[in-house]
Protein backbone atom coordinates (compact mmCIF):
# COMPACT_ATOMS: atom_id res chain seq x y z
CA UNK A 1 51.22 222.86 326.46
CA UNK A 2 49.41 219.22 325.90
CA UNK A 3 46.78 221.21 323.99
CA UNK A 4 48.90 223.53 321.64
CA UNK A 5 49.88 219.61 319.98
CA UNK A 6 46.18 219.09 318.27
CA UNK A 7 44.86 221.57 315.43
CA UNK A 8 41.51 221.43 317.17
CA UNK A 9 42.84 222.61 320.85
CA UNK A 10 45.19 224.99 319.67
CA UNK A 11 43.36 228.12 319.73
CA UNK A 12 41.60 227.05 323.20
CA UNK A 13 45.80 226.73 324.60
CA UNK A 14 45.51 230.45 323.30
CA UNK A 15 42.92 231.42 324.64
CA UNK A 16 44.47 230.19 327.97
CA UNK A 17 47.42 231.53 327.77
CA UNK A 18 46.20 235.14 327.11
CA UNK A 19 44.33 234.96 330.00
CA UNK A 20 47.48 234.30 332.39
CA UNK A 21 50.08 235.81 330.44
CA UNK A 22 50.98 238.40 333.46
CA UNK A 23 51.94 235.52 335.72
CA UNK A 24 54.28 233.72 332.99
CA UNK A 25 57.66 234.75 333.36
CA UNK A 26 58.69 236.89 330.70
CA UNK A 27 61.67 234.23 329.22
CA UNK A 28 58.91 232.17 328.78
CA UNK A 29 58.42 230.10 325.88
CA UNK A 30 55.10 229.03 325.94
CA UNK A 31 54.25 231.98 323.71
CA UNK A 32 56.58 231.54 320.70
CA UNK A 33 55.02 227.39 320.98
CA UNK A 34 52.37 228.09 320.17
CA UNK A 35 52.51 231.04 317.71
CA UNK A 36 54.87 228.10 315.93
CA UNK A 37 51.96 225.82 316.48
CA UNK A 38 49.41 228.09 314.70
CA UNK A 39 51.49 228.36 311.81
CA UNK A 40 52.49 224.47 311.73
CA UNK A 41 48.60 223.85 311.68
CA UNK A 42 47.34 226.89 309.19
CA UNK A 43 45.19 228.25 312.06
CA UNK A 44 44.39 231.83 311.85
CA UNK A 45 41.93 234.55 312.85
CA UNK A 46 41.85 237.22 315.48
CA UNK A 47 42.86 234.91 318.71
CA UNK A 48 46.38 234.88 316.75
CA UNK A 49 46.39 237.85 315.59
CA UNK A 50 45.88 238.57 319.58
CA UNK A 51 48.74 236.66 320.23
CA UNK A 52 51.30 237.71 318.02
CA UNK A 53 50.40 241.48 319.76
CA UNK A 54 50.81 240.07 323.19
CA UNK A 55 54.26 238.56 322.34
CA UNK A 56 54.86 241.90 320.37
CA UNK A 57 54.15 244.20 323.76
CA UNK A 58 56.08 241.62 326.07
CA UNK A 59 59.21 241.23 323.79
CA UNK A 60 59.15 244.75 321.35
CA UNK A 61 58.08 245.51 317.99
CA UNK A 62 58.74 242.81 315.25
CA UNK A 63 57.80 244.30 311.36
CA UNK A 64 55.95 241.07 310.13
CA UNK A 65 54.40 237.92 311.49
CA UNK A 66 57.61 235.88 309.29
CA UNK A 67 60.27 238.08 311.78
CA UNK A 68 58.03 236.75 314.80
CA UNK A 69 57.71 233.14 313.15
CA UNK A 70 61.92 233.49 312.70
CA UNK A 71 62.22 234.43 316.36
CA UNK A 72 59.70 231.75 317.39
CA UNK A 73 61.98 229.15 315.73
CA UNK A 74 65.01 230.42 317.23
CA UNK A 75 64.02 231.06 320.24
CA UNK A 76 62.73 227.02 320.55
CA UNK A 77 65.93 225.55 318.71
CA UNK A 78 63.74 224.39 315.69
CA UNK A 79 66.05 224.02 313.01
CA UNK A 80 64.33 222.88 309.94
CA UNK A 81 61.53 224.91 310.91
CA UNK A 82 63.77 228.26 310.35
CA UNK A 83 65.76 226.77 307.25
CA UNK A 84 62.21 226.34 306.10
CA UNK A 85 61.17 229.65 306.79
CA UNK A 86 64.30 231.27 305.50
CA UNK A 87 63.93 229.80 302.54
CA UNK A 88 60.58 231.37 302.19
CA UNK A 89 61.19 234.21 302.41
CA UNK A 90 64.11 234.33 299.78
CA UNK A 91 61.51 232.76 297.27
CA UNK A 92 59.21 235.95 298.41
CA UNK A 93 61.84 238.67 298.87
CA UNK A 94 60.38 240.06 301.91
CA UNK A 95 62.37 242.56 303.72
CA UNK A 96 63.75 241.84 307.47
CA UNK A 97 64.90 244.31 310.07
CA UNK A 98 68.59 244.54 310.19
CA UNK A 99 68.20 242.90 314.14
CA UNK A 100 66.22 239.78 312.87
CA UNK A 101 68.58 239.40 309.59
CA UNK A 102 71.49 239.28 312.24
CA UNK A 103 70.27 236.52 314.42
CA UNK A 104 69.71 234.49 311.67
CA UNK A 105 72.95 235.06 309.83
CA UNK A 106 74.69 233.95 313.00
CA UNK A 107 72.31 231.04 312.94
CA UNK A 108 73.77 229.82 309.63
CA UNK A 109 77.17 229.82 309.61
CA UNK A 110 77.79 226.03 310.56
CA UNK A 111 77.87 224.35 307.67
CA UNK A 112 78.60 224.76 303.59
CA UNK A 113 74.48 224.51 303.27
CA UNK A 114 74.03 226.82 305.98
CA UNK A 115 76.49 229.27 304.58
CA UNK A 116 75.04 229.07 301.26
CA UNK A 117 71.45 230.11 302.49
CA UNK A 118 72.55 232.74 304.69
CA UNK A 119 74.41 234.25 301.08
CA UNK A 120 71.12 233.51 299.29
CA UNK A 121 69.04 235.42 301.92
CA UNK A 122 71.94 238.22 301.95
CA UNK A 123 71.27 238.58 298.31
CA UNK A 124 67.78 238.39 298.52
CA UNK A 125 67.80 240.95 301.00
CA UNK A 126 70.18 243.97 299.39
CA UNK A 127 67.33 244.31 296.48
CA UNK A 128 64.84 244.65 299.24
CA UNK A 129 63.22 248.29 299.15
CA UNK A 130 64.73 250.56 302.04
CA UNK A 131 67.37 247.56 302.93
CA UNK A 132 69.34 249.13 305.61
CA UNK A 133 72.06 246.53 307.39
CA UNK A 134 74.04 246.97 310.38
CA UNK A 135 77.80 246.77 310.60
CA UNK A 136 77.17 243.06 312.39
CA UNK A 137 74.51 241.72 309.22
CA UNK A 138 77.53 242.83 306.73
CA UNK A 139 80.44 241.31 308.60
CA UNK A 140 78.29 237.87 309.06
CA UNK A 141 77.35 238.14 305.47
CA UNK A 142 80.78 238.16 304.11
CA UNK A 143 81.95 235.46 306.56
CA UNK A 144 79.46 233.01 305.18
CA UNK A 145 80.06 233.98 301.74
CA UNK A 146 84.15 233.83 301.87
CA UNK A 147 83.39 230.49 303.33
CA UNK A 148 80.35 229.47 300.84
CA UNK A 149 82.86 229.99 297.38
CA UNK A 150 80.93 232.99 297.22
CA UNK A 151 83.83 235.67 297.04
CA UNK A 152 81.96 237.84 294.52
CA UNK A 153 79.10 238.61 296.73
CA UNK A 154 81.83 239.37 299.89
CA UNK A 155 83.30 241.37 297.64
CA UNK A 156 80.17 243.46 296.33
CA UNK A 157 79.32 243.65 299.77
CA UNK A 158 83.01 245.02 300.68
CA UNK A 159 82.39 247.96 297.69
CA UNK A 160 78.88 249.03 299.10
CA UNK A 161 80.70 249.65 302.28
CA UNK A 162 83.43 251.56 300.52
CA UNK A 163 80.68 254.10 298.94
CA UNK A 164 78.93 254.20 301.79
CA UNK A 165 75.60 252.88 300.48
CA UNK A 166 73.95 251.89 303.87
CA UNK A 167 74.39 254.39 306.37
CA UNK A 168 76.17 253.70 309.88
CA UNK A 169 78.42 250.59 308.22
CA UNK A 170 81.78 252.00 307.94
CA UNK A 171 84.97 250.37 306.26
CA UNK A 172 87.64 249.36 308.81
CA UNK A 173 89.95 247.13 310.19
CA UNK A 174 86.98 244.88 311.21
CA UNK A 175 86.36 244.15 307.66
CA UNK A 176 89.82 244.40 306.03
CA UNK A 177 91.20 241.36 308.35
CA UNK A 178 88.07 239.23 307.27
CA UNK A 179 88.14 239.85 303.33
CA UNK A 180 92.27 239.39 303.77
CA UNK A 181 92.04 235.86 305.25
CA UNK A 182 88.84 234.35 303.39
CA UNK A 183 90.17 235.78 300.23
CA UNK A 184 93.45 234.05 300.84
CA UNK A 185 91.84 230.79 301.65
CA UNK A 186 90.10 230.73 298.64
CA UNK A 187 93.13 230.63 296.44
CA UNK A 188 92.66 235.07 295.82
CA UNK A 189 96.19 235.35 297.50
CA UNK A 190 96.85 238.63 295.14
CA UNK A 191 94.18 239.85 296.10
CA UNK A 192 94.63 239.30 299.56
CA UNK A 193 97.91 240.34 299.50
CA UNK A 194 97.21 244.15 297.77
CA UNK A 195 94.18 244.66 300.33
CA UNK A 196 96.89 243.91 303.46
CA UNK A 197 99.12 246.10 301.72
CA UNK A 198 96.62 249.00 300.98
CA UNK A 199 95.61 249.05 304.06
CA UNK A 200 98.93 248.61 306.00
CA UNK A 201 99.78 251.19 308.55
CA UNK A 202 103.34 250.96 310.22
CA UNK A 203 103.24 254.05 312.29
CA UNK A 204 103.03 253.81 316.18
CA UNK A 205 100.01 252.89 317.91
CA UNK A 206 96.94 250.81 317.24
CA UNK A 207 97.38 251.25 313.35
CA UNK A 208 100.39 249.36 313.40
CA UNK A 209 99.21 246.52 315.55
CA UNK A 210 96.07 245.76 313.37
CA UNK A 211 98.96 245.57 310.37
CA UNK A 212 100.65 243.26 311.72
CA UNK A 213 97.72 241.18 312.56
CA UNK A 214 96.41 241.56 308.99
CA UNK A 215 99.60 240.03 307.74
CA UNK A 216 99.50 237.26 310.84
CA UNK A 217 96.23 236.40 309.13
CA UNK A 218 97.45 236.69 305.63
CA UNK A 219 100.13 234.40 305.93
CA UNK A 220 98.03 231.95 308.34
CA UNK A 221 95.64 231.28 305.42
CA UNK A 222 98.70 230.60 303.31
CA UNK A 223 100.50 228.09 305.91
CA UNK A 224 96.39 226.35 306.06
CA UNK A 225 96.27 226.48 302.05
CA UNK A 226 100.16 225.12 301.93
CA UNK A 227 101.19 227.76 299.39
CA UNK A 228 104.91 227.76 300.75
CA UNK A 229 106.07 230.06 298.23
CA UNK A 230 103.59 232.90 298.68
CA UNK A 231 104.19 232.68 302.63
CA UNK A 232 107.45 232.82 301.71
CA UNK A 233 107.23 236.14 299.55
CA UNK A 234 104.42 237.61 301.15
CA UNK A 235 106.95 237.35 304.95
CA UNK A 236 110.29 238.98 303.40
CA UNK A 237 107.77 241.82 301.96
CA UNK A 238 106.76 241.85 305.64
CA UNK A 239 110.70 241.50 306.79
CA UNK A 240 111.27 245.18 304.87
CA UNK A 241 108.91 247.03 306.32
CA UNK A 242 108.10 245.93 309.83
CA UNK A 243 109.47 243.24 312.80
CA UNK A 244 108.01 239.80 312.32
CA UNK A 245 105.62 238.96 314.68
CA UNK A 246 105.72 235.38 316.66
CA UNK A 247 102.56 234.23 314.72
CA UNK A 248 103.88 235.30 311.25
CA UNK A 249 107.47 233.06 311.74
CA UNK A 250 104.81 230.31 313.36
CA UNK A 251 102.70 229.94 310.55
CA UNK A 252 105.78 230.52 308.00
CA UNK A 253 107.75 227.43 309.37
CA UNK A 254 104.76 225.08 309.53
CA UNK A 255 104.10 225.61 305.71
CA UNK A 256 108.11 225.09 305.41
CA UNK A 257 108.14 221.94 307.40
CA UNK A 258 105.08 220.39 305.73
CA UNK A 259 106.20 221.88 302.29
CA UNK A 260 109.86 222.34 301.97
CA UNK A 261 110.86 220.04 304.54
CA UNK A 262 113.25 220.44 307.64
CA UNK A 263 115.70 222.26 306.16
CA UNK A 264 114.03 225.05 305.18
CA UNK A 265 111.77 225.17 308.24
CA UNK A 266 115.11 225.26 310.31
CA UNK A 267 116.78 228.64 308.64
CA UNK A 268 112.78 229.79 309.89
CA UNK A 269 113.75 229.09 313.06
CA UNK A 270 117.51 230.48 313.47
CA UNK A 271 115.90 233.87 312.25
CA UNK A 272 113.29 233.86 314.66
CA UNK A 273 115.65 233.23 317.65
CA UNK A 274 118.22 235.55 316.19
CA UNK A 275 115.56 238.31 316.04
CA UNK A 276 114.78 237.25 319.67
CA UNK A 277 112.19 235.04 320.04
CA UNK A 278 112.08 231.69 321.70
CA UNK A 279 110.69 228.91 319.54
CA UNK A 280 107.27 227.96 321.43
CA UNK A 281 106.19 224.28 322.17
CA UNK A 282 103.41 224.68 319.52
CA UNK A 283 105.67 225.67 316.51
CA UNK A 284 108.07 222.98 317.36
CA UNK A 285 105.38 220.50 317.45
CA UNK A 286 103.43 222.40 314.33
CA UNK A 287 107.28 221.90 312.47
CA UNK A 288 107.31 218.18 313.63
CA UNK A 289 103.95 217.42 312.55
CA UNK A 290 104.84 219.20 309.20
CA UNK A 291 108.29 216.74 309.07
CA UNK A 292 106.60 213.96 310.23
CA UNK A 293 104.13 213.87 307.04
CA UNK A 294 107.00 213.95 304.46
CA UNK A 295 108.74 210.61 305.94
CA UNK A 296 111.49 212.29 307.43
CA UNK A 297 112.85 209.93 310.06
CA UNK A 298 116.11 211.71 311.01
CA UNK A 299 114.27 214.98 310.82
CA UNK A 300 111.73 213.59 313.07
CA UNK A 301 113.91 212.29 315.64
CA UNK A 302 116.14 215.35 315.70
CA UNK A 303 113.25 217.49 316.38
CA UNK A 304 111.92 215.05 318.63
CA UNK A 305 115.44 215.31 320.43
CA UNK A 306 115.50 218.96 320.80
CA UNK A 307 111.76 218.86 322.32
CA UNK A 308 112.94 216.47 324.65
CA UNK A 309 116.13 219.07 325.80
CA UNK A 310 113.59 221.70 326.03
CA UNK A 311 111.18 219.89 328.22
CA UNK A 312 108.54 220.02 325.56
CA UNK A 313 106.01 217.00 325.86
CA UNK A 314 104.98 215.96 322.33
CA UNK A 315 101.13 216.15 322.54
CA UNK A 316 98.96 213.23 321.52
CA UNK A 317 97.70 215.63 318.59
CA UNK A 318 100.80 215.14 317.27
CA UNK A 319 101.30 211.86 317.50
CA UNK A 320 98.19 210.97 316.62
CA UNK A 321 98.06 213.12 313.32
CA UNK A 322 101.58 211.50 312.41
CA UNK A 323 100.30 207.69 312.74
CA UNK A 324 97.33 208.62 311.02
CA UNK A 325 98.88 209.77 308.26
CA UNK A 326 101.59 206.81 307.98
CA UNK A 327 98.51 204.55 308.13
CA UNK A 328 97.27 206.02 305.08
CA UNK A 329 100.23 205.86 303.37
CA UNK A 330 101.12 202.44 304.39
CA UNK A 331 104.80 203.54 305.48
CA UNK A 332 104.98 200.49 308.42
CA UNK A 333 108.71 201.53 309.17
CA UNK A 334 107.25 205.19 310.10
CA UNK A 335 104.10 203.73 312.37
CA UNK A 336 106.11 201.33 314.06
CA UNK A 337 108.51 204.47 314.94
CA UNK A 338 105.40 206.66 315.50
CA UNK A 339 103.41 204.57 317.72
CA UNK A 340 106.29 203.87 319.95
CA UNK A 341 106.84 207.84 320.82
């Protein structure tokens, strides 16, 4: 390996390492060094050429030396390396299997940058000749752009699917839920709403389960957003045509607490007993957390109170989020209360 770190004694660690390859174990990664190495120092010629063969026959066919370089760089952890790479091959427009374009869609999903290159590759890579994706590359694809303020390329993606432009991706539940919830959380809540309802299927049976979790995740993006009014609206819709599941009345009364207050959170909470539920710890301490951020000392205590009856142990979280957010606002009265819980 010492040699693979000087242009001049690359191609000799090469040389070396083709000569011994059958005793390395095959999850080595001496081989992907120092293909990365050869590229990192513009060395070429037929001992790489050689190499990239050998990692070829040990690991399966790869279409291009820039899908082995992208599996070099993944393989090894080197970030800016890949980015670098990526990049490249957006400015280029050269095609990638639908494997290799998978891997490095998962790669970048971590961040707003990362996202945003993974929907510049995406588009790079639909007006590639022969592009043919697999169901994974589209569902990563739309997750980074829902979450990249890219809706209009998750949503061109979401049509292609619906004509059946790349063969073997089919339109489903797997896609539905994902275009429901990012299109939600960026503010498309109409949207959202008519794809749920589309799509909704109340009969018996696994049908009706993904339904309900459509609209768990419809209104979940609403409680994160705070749009109290469409959670409202968009649960009696659900009220009328189906039983309210324990994640739909959870996410409703957070965005009621935090919202509306404790008032309207606590008519939430009547209906969801009366319709049989127990209130669990975390939407009391979701509805506290919500109270606590409007000022509400009696609110707070009473809640606090009926925890306390109930055995529930308010979580650090909670606290923590409360004095946090008195501290911003400078209440004293509230983070003197808060800090003694």
């Amino acid at each position: 390996m010492e040699l693979s770190r000087s242009r001049d004694s690359i191609l000799q660690a090469v040389g070396m390492y083709k000569d011994r390859a059958h005793r390395e174990p095959l999850r080595s990664n001496i081989p992907w060094v120092l293909l990365a190495r050869c590229h990192e120092f513009n060395v070429q010629g037929a001992e790489v050429d050689a190499l990239a063969r050998l990692i070829q026959a040990i690991h399966g066919p790869v279409n291009s030396l820039q899908e082995l370089l992208l599996c070099a760089y993944l393989r090894l952890g080197w970030e800016k390396q890949l980015r670098e790479c990526v990049m490249r091959i957006c400015v280029e427009a050269q095609s990638l299997s639908a494997l290799i374009l998978a891997q490095i869609l998962a790669e970048l999903q971590g961040t707003v940058a990362d996202r945003r290159l993974a929907c510049r590759l995406w588009s790079t890579q639909i007006n590639t000749p022969g592009f043919a994706p697999s169901q994974t590359c589209v569902r990563l694809a739309v997750k980074a752009a829902l979450h990249a303020d890219s809706v209009g390329l998750a949503m061109q993606a979401y049509q292609s699917v619906l004509q059946q432009q790349w063969p073997g991706v089919r339109s489903g539940y797997w896609l539905d839920k994902l275009l429901i919830y990012g299109l939600a959380l960026n503010g498309r809540v109409l949207e959202a709403f008519e794809l749920t309802d589309a799509t909704a299927d109340t009969s018996d049976g696994p049908a009706a389960l993904q339904t309900a979790h459509k609209y768990e995740l419809l209104l979940r993006a609403l409680s994160r957003t705070r749009r109290a009014d469409d959670a409202v609206s968009v649960f009696e819709h659900v009220c009328k045509t189906m039983r309210p599941t324990l994640g739909m009345y959870s996410s409703v009364a957070g965005v009621l607490a935090s919202e509306c207050g404790w008032k309207e959170a606590e008519k939430c909470l009547k209906q969801m007993e009366d319709n049989g539920f127990m209130v669990p710890d975390n939407v009391w301490k979701r509805v506290l957390l919500g109270v606590a951020r409007r000022g509400h000392i009696d609110a707070c205590d009473h809640i606090l109170a009926v925890m306390a009856a109930n055995s529930i142990a308010c979580s650090h979280v909670v606290v923590q989020a409360a004095v946090d957010a008195y501290s911003q606002m400078g209440d004293v009265a509230m983070l003197a209360r808060w800090t003694g819980v």
